[in-house]
N, C-alpha and C. Protein backbone atom coordinates (compact mmCIF):
# COMPACT_ATOMS: atom_id res chain seq x y z
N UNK A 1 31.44 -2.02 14.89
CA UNK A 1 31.61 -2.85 13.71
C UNK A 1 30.41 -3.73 13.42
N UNK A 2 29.84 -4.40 14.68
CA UNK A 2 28.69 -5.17 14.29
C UNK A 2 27.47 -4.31 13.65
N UNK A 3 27.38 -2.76 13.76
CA UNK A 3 26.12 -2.77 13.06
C UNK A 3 26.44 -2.35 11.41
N UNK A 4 28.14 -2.20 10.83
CA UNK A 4 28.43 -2.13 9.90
C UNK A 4 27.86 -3.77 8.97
N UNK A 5 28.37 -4.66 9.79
CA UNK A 5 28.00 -6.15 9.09
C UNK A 5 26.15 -6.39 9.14
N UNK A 6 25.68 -5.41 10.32
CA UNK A 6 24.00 -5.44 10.00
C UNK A 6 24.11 -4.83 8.88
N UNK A 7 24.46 -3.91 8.72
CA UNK A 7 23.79 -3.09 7.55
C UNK A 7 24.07 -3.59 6.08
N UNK A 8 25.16 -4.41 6.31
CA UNK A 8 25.59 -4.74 5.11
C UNK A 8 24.62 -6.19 4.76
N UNK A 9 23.91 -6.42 5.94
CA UNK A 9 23.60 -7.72 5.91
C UNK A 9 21.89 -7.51 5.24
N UNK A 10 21.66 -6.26 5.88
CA UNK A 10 20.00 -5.90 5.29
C UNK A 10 19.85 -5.04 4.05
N UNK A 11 21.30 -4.98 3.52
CA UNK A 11 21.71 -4.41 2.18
C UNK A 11 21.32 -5.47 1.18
N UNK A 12 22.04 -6.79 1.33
CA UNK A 12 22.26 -7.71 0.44
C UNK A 12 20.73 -8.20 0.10
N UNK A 13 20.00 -8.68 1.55
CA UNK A 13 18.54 -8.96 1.52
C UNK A 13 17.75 -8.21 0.87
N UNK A 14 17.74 -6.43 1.19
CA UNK A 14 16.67 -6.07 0.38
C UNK A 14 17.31 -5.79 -1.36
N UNK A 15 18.57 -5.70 -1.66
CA UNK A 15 19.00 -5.97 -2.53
C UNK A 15 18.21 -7.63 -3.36
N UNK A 16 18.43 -8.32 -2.86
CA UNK A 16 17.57 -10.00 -3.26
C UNK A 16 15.85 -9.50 -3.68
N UNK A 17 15.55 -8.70 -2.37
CA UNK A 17 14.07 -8.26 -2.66
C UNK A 17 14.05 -7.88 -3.86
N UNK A 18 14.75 -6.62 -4.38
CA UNK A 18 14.19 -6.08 -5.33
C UNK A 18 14.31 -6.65 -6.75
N UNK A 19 15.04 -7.91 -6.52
CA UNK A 19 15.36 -8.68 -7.80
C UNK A 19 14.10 -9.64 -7.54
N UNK A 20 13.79 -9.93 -6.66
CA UNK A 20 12.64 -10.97 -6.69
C UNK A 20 11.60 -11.15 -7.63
N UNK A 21 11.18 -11.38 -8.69
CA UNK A 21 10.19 -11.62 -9.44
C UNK A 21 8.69 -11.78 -9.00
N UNK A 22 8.56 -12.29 -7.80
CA UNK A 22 7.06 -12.16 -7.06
C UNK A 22 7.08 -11.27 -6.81
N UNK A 23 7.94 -10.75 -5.70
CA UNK A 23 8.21 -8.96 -5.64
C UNK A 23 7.40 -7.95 -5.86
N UNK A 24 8.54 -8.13 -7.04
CA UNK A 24 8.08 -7.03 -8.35
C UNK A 24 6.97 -6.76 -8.90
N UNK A 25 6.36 -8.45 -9.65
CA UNK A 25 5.04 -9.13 -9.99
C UNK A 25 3.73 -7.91 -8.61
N UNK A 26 4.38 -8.14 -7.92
CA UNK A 26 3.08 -7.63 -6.96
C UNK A 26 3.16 -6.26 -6.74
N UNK A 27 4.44 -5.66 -6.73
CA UNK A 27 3.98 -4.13 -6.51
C UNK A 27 3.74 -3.59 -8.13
N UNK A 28 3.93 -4.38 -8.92
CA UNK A 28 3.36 -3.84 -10.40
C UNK A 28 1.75 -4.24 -10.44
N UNK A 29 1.19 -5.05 -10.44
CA UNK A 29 0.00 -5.58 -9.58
C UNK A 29 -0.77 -4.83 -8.96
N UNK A 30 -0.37 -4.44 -7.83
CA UNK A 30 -0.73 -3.34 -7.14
C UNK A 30 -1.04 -1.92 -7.41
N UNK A 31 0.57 -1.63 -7.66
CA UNK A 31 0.42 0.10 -8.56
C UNK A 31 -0.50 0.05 -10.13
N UNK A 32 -0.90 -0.91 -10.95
CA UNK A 32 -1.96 -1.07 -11.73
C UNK A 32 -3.29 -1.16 -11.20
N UNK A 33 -3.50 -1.71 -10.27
CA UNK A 33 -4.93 -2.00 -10.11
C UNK A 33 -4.83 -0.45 -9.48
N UNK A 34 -3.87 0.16 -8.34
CA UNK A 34 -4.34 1.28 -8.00
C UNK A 34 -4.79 2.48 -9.33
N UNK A 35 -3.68 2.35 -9.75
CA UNK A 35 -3.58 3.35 -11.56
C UNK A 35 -5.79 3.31 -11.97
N UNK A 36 -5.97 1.62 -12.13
CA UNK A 36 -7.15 1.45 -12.79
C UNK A 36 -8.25 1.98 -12.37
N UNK A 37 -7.94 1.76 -10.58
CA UNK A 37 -9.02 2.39 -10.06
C UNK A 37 -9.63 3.86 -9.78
N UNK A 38 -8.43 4.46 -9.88
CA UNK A 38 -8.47 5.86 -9.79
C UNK A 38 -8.90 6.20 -11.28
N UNK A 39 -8.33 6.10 -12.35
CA UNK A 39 -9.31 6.04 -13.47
C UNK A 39 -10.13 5.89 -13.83
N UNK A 40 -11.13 5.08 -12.88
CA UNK A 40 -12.77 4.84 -13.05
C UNK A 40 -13.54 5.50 -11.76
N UNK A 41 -12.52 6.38 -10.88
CA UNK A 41 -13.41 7.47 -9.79
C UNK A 41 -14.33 8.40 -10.73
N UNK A 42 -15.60 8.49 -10.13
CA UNK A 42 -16.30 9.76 -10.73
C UNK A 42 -15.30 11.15 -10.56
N UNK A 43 -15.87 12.00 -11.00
CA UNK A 43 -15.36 13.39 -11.14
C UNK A 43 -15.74 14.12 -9.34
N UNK A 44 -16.54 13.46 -8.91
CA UNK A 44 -17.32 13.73 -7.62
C UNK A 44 -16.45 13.37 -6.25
N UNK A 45 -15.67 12.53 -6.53
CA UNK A 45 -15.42 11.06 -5.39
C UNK A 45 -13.90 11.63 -5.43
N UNK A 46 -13.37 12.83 -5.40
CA UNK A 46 -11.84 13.31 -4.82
C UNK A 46 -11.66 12.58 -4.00
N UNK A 47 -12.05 12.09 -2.60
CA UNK A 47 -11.61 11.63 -1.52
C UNK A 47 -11.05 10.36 -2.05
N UNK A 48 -12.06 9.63 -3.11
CA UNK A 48 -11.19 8.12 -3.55
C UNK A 48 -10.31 8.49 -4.15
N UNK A 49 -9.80 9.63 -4.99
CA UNK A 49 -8.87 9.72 -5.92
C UNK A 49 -7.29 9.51 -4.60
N UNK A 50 -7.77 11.02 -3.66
CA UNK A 50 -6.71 10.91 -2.54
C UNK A 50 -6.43 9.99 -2.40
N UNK A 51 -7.21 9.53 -1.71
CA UNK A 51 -6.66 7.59 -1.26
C UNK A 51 -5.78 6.97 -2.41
N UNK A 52 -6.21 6.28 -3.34
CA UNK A 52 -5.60 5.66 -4.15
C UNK A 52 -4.11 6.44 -4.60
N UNK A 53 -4.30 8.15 -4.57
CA UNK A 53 -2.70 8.51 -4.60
C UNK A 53 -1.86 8.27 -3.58
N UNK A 54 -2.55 8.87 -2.53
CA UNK A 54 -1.59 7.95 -1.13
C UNK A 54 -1.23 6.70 -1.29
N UNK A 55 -1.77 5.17 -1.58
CA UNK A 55 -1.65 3.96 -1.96
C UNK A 55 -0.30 3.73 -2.86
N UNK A 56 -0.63 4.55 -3.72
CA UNK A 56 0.84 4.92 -4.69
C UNK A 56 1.89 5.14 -4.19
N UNK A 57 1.72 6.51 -3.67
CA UNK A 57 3.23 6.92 -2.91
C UNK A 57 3.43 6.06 -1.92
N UNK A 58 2.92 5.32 -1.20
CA UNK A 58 3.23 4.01 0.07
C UNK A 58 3.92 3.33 -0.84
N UNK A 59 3.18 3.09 -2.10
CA UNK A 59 4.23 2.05 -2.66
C UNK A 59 5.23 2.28 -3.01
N UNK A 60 5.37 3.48 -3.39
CA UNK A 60 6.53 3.97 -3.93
C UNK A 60 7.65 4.24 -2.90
N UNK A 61 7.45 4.70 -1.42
CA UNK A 61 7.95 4.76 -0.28
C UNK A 61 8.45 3.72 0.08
N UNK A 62 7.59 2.29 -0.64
CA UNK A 62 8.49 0.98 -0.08
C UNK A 62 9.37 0.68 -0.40
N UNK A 63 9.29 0.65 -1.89
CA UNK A 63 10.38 0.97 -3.13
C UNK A 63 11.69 1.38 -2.45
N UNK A 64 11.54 2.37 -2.30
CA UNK A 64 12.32 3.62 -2.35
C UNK A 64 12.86 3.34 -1.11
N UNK A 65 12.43 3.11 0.19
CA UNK A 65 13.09 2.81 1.68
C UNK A 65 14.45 1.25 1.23
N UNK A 66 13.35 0.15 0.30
CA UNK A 66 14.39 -0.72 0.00
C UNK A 66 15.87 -0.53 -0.74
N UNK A 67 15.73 0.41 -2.13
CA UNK A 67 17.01 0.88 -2.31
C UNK A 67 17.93 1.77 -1.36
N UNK A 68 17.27 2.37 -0.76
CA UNK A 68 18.59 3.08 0.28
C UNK A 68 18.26 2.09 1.41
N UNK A 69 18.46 1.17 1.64
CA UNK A 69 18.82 -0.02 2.58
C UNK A 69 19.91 -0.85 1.85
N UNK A 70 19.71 -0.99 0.37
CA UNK A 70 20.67 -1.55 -0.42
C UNK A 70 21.84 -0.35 -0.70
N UNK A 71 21.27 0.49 -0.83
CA UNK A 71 23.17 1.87 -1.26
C UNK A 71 23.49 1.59 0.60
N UNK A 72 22.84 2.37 1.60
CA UNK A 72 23.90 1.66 3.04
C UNK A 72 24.28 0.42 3.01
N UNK A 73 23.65 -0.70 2.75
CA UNK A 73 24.36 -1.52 2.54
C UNK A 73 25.37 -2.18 1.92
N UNK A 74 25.46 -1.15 0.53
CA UNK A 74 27.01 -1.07 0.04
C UNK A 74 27.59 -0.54 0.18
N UNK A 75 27.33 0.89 1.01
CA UNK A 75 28.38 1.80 1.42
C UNK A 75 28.98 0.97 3.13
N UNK A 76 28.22 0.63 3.55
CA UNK A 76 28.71 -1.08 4.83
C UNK A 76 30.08 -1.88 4.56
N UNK A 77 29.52 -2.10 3.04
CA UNK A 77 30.54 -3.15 2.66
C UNK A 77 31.66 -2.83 2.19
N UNK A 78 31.81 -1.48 1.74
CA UNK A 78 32.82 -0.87 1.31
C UNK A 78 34.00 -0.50 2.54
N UNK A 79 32.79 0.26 3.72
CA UNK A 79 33.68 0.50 5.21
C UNK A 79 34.61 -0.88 5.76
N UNK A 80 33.83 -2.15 5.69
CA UNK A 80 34.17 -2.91 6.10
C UNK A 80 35.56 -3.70 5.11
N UNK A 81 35.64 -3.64 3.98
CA UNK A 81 36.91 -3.45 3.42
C UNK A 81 38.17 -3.09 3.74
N UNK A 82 37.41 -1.59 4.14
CA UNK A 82 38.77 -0.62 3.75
C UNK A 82 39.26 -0.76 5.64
N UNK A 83 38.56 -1.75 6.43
CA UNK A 83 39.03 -1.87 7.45
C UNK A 83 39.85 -3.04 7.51
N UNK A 84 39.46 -4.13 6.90
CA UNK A 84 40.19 -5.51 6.71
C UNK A 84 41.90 -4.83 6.31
C-alpha cells in the first residue's frame, strides 16, 4: 500500500510541475533556442544538427516521463479508493 500513496504522491507533484509557469517558461526557452540554433547550422555541421535533435527529444523525454508519473499517479489514487 505504501508505494500506492508514493505514487500517488509523485503523481500530484509532477502533476504541480507541469502546471508550473517557470516550468514551462523554460522548457519553451529551451526547445526555442534549441529550434534557433539548429536553424543557423551550416549545411556542413550534421553533427551540430544531431546534437541539438537529441537536446529536443531529452526534452521531450522529460516532458513525457512527467506525464506518465502523473496518469500512475492517478491510476494510485484511484486503487487507493476503491480500497477505502
Amino acid at each position: 500500500m505504501s508505494d500506492l500513496f508514493m505514487e500517488k504522491d509523485r503523481g500530484a507533484r509532477a502533476e504541480a510541475l507541469l502546471r508550473d509557469e517557470t516550468l514551462l517558461g523554460a522548457f519553451d526557452v529551451l526547445e526555442n533556442g534549441y529550434m534557433d540554433a539548429w536553424l543557423q547550422t551550416t549545411a556542413r555541421d550534421a553533427e551540430g544538427r544531431e546534437r541539438l535533435f537529441l537536446m529536443v527529444k531529452t526534452l521531450h523525454a522529460v516532458k513525457s516521463n512527467l506525464e506518465e508519473t502523473v496518469t500512475t499517479g492517478k491510476f494510485a489514487s484511484m486503487q487507493l479508493e476503491q480500497t477505502e
